[in-house]
C-alpha atoms as a PDB file:
ATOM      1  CA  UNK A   1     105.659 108.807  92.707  1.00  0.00           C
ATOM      2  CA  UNK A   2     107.548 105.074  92.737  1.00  0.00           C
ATOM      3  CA  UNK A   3     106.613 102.244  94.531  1.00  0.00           C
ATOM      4  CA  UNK A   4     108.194 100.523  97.716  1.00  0.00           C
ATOM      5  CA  UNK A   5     107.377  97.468  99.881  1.00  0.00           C
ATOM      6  CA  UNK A   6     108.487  97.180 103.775  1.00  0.00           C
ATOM      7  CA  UNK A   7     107.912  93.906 105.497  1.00  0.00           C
ATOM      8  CA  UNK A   8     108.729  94.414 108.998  1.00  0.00           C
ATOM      9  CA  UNK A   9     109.685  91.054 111.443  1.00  0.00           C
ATOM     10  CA  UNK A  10     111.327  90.403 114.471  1.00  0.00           C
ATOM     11  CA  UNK A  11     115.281  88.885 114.442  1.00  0.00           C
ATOM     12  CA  UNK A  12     116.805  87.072 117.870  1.00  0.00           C
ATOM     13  CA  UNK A  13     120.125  85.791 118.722  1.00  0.00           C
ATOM     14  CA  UNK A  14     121.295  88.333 114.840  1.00  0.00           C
ATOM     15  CA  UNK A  15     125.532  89.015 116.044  1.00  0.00           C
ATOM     16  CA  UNK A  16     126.431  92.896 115.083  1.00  0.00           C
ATOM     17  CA  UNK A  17     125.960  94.032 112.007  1.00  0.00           C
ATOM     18  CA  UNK A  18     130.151  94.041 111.584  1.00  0.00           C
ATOM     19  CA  UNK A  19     130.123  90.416 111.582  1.00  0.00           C
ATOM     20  CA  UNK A  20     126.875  89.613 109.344  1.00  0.00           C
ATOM     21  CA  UNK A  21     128.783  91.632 106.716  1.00  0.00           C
ATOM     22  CA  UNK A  22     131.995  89.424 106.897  1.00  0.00           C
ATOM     23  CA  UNK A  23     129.699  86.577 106.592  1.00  0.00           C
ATOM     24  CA  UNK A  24     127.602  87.800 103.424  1.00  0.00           C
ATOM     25  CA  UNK A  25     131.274  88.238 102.003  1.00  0.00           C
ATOM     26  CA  UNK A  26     132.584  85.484 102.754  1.00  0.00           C
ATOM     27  CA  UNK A  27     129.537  83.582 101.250  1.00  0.00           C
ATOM     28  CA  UNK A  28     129.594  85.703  97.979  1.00  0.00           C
ATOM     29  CA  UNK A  29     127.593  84.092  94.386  1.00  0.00           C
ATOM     30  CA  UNK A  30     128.187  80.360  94.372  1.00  0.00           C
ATOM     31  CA  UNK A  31     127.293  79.555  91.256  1.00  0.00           C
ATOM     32  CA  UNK A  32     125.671  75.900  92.322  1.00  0.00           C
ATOM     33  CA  UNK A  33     124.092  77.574  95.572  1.00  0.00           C
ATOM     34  CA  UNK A  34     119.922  78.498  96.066  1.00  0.00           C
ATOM     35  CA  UNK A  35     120.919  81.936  97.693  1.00  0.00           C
ATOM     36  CA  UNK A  36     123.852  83.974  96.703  1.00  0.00           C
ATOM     37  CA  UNK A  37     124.667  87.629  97.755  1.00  0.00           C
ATOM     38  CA  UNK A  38     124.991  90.585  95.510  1.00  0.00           C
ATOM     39  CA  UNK A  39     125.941  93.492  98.010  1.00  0.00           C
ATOM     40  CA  UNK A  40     125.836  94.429 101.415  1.00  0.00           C
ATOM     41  CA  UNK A  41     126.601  97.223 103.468  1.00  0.00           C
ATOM     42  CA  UNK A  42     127.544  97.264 107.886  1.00  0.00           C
ATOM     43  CA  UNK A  43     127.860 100.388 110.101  1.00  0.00           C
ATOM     44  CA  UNK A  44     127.919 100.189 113.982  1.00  0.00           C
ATOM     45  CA  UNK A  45     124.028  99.593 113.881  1.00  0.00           C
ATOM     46  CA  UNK A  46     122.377  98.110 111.178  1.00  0.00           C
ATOM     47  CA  UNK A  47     123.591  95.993 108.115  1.00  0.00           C
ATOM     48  CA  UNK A  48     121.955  95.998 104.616  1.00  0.00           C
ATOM     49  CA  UNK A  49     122.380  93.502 102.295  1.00  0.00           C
ATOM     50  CA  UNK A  50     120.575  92.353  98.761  1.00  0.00           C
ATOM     51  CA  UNK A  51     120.311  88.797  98.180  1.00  0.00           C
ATOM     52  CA  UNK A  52     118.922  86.672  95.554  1.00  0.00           C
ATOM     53  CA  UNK A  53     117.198  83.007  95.029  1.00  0.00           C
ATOM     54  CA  UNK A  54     117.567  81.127  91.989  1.00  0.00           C
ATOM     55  CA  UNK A  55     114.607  78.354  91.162  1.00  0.00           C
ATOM     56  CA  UNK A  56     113.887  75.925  88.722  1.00  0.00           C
ATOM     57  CA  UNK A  57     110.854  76.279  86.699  1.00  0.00           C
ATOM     58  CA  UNK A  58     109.785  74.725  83.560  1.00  0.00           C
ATOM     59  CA  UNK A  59     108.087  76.166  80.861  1.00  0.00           C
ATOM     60  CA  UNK A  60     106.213  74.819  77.954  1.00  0.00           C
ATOM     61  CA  UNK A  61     106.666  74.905  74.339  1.00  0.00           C
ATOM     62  CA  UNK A  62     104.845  74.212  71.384  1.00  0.00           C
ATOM     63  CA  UNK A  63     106.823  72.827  68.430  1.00  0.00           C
ATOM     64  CA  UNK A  64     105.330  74.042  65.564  1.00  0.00           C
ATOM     65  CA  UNK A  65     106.600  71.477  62.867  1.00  0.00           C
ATOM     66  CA  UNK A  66     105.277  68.062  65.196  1.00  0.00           C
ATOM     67  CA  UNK A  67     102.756  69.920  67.047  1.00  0.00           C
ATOM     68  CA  UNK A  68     104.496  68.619  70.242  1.00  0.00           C
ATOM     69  CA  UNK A  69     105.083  70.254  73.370  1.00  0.00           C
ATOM     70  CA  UNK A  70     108.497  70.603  74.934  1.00  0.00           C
ATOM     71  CA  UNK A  71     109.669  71.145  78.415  1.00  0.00           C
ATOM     72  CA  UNK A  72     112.846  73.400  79.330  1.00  0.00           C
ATOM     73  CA  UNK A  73     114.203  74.383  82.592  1.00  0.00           C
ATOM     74  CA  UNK A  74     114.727  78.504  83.237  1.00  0.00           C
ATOM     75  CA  UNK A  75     116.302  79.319  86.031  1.00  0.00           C
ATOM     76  CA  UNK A  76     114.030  82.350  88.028  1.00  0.00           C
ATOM     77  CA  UNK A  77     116.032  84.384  90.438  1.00  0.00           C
ATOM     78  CA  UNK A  78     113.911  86.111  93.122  1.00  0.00           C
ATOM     79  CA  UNK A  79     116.166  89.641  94.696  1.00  0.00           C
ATOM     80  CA  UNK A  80     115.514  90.128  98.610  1.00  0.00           C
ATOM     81  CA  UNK A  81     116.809  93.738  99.744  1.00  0.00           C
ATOM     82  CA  UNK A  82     116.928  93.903 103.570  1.00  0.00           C
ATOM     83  CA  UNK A  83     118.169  95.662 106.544  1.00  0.00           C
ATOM     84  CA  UNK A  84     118.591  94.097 110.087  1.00  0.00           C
ATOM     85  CA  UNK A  85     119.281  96.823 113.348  1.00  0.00           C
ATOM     86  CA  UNK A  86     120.527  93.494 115.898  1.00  0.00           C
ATOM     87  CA  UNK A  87     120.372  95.815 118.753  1.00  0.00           C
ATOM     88  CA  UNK A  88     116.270  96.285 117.831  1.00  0.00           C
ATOM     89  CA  UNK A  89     116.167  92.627 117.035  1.00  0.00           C
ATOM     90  CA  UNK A  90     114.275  94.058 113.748  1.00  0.00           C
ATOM     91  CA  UNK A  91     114.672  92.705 110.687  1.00  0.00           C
ATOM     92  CA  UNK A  92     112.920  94.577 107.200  1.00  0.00           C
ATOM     93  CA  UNK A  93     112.658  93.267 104.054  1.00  0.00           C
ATOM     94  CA  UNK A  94     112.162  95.433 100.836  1.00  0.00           C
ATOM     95  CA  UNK A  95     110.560  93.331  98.678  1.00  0.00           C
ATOM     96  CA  UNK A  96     107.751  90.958  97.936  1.00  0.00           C
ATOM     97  CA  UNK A  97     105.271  90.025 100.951  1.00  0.00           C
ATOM     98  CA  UNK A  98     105.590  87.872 104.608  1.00  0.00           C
ATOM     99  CA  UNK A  99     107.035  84.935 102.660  1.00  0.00           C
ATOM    100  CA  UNK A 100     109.934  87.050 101.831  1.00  0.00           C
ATOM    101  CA  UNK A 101     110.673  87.397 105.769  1.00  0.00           C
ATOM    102  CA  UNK A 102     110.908  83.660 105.615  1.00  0.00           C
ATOM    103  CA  UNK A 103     113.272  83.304 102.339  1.00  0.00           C
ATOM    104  CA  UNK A 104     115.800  85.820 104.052  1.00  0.00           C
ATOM    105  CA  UNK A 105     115.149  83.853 107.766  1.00  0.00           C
ATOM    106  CA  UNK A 106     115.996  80.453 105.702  1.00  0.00           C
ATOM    107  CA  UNK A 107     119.519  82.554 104.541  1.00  0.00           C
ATOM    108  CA  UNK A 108     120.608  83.455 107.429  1.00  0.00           C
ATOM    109  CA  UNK A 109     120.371  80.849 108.939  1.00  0.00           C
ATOM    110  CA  UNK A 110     121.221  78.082 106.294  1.00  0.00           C
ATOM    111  CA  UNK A 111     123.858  79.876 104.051  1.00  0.00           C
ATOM    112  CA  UNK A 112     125.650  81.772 106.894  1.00  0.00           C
ATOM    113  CA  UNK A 113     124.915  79.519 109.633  1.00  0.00           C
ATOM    114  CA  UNK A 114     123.604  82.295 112.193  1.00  0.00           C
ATOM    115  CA  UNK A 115     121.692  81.185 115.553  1.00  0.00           C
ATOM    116  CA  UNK A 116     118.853  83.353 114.160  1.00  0.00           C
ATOM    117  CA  UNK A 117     114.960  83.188 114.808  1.00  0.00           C
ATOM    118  CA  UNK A 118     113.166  85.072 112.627  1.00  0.00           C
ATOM    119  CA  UNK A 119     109.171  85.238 113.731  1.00  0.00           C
ATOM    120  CA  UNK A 120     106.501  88.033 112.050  1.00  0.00           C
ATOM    121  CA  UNK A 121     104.689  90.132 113.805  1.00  0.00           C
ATOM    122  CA  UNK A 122     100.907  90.751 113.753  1.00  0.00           C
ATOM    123  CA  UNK A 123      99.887  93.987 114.456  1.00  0.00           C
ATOM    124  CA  UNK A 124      95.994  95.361 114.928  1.00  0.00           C
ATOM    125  CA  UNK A 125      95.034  97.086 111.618  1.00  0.00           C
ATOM    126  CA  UNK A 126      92.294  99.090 112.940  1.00  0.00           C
ATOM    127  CA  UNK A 127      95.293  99.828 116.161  1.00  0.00           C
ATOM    128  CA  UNK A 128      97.694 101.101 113.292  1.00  0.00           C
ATOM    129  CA  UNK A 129      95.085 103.329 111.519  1.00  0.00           C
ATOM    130  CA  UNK A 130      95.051 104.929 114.626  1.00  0.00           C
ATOM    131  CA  UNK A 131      98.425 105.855 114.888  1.00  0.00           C
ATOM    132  CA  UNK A 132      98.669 107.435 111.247  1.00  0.00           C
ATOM    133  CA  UNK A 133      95.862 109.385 112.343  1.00  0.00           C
ATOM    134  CA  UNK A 134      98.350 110.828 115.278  1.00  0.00           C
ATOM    135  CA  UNK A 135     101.260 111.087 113.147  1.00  0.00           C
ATOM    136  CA  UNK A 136     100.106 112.011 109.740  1.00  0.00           C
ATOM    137  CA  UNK A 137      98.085 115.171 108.188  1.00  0.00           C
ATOM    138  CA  UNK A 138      94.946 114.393 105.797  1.00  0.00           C
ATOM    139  CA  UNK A 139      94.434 111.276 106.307  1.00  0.00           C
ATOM    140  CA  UNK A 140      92.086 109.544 104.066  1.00  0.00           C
ATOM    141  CA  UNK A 141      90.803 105.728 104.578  1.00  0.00           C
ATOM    142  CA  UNK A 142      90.232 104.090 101.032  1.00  0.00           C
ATOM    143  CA  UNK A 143      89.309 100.585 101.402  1.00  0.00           C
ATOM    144  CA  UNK A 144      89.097  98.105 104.206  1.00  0.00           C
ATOM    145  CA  UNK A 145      89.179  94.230 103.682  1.00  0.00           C
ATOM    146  CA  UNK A 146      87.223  92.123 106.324  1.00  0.00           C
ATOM    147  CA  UNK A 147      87.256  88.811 106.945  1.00  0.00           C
ATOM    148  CA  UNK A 148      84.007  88.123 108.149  1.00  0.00           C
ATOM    149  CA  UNK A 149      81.264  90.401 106.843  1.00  0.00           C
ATOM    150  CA  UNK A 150      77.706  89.488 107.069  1.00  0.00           C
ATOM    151  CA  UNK A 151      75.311  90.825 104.552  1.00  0.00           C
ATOM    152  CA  UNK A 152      72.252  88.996 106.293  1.00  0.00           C
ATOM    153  CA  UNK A 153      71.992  86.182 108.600  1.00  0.00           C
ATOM    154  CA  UNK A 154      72.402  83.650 105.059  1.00  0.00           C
ATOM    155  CA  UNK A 155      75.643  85.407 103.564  1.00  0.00           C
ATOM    156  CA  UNK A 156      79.133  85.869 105.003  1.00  0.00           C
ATOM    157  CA  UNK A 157      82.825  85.785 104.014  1.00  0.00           C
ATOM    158  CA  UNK A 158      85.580  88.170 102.903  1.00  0.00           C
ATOM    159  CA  UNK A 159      84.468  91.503 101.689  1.00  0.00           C
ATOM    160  CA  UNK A 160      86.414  94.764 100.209  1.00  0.00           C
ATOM    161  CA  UNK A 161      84.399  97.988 100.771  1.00  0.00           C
ATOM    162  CA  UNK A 162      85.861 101.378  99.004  1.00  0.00           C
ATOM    163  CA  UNK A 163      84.663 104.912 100.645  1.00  0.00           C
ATOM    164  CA  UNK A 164      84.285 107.712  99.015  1.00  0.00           C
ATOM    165  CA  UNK A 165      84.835 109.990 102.330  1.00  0.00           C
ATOM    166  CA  UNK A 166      86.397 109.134 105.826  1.00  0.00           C
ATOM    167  CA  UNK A 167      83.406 109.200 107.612  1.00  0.00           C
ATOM    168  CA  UNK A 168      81.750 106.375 106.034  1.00  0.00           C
ATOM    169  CA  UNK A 169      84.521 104.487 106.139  1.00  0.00           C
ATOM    170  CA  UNK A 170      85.059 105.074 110.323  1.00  0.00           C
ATOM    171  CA  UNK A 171      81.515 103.804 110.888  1.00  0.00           C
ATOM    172  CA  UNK A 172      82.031 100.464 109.136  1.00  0.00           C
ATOM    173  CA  UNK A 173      86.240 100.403 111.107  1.00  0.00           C
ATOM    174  CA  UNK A 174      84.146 100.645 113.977  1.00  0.00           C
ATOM    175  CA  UNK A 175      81.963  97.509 113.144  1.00  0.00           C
ATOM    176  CA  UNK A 176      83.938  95.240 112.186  1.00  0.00           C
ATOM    177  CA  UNK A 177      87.104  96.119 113.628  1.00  0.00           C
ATOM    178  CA  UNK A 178      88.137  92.823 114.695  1.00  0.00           C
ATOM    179  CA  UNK A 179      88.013  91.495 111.139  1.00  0.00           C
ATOM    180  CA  UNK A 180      89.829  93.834 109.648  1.00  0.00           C
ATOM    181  CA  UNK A 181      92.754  92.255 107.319  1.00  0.00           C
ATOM    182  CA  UNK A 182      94.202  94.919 104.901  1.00  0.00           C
ATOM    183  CA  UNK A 183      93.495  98.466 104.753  1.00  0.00           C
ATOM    184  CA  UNK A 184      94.283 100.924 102.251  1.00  0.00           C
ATOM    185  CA  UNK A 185      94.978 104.714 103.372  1.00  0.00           C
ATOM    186  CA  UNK A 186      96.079 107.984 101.292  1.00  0.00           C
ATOM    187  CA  UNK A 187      97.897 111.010 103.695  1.00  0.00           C
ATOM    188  CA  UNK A 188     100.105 113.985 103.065  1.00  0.00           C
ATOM    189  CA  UNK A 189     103.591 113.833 102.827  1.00  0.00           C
ATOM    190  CA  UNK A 190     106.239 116.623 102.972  1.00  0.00           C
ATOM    191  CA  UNK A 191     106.589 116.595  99.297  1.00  0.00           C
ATOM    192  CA  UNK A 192     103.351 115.020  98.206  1.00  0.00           C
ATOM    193  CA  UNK A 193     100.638 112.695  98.816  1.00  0.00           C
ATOM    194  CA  UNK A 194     101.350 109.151  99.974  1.00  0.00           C
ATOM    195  CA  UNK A 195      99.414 105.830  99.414  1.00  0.00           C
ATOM    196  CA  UNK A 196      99.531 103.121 101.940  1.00  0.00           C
ATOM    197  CA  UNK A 197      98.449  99.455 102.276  1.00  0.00           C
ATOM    198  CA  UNK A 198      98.336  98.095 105.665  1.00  0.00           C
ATOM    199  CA  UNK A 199      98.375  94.004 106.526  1.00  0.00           C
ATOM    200  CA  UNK A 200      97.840  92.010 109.683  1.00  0.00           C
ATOM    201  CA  UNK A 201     101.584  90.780 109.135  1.00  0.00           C
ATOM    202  CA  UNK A 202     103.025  94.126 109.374  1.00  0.00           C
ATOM    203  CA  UNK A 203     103.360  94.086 105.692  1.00  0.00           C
ATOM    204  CA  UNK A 204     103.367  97.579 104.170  1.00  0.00           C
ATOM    205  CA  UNK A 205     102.927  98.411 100.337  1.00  0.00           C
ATOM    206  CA  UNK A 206     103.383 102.553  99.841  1.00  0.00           C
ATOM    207  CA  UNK A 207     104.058 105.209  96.981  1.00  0.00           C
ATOM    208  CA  UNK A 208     105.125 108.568  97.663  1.00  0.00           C
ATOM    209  CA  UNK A 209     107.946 110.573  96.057  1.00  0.00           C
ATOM    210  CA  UNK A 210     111.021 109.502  96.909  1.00  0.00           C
ATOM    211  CA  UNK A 211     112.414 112.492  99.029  1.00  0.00           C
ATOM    212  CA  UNK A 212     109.955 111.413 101.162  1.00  0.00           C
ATOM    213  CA  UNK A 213     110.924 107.580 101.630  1.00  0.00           C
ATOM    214  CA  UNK A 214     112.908 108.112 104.738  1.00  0.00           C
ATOM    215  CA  UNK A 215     109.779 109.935 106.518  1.00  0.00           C
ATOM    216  CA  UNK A 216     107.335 107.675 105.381  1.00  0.00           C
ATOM    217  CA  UNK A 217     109.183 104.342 106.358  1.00  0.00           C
ATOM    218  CA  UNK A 218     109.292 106.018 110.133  1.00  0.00           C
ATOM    219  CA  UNK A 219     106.015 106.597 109.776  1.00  0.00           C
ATOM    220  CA  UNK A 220     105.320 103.103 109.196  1.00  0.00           C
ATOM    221  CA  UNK A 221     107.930 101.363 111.623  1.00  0.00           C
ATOM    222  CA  UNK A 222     105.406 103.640 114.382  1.00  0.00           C
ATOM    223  CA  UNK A 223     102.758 101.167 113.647  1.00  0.00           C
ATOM    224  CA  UNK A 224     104.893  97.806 114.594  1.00  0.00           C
END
């Protein structure tokens, strides 16, 4: 099984694909640019593309012989795989969480100058458990995060139940439903099991075996 991420966000006023990829090339690695682009690819529908960030940050070290500390600069660069379908106004993001929807917003927009608004979406968790149930076999709830659970009338706040069987874990969906920020979810896939993590943000976290990639990320786009 590997790991994947798909953060899912909406894209207006995105030209065709065609002419985001003449952009992305035109833009290239700049070496004294924040963003530069590494590869991209354009068809008649949807362009992919893999960009990266390069940061500052300073790290400390210890000077053995003075027992001093030192500061040096390292640059960090931070990769963004996406995919935008203009035509869907969808934009999906491969990497990291919803604050990588805003690092590739801030490129298009800044680096290639594009009329773009990029906003996320927030979807109902207990809404898109739901709709795996319709379009997935064996599904299997394995943790729920709420926002608001109340032990007794004194405590409250954030709490992360696991369940060792569906059932249990329906009963307390059902309670706190409107609370619900992240669930976690195990179902079959054609070639094997599949792991899920579901946010309010439409942020999705999954391992399955790759054959099964392009299945599972339909899956997933069902619950936007």
């Amino acid at each position: 099984m590997a790991s994947f991420k798909m953060n899912i966000a909406r894209v207006k006023g995105c030209p065709v694909p065609r002419r985001v990829g003449e952009l992305m090339k035109q833009f290239g690695l700049p070496p004294t640019e924040e963003y530069g682009v590494l590869n991209y690819q354009a068809t008649d529908s949807t362009v992919f593309g893999t960009i990266i960030r390069k940061t500052q940050q300073t790290i400390q070290r210890l000077n053995a012989e003075t027992n001093e500390l030192t500061s040096d600069a390292v640059e960090r660069v931070t990769v963004y795989p996406f995919g935008i379908k203009p035509d869907m106004e969808q934009l999906e993001v491969y990497a990291g969480s919803a604050a990588a929807i805003e690092q590739v917003g801030a490129f298009l927009a800044s680096c290639l100058a594009l009329p773009v608004v990029v906003e996320g979406i927030e979807i109902e968790v207990a809404d898109a458990l739901e709709k795996l149930a319709r379009h997935t076999k064996n599904l299997q709830l394995r943790s729920i995060r709420v926002s608001e659970y109340a032990h007794n009338s004194y405590m409250i706040g954030p709490y992360t139940p696991k369940f060792l069987d569906s059932e249990h874990g329906k009963e307390f969906l059902e309670q706190y439903a409107d609370f619900i920020t992240t669930a976690s979810v195990r179902f079959a896939g054609p070639k094997g099991k599949v792991t899920a993590s579901l946010s309010t943000k439409a942020c999705f976290g999954f391992a399955c075996h790759e054959d099964d990639l392009s299945v599972v990320k339909s899956i997933l786009r069902k619950l936007v």
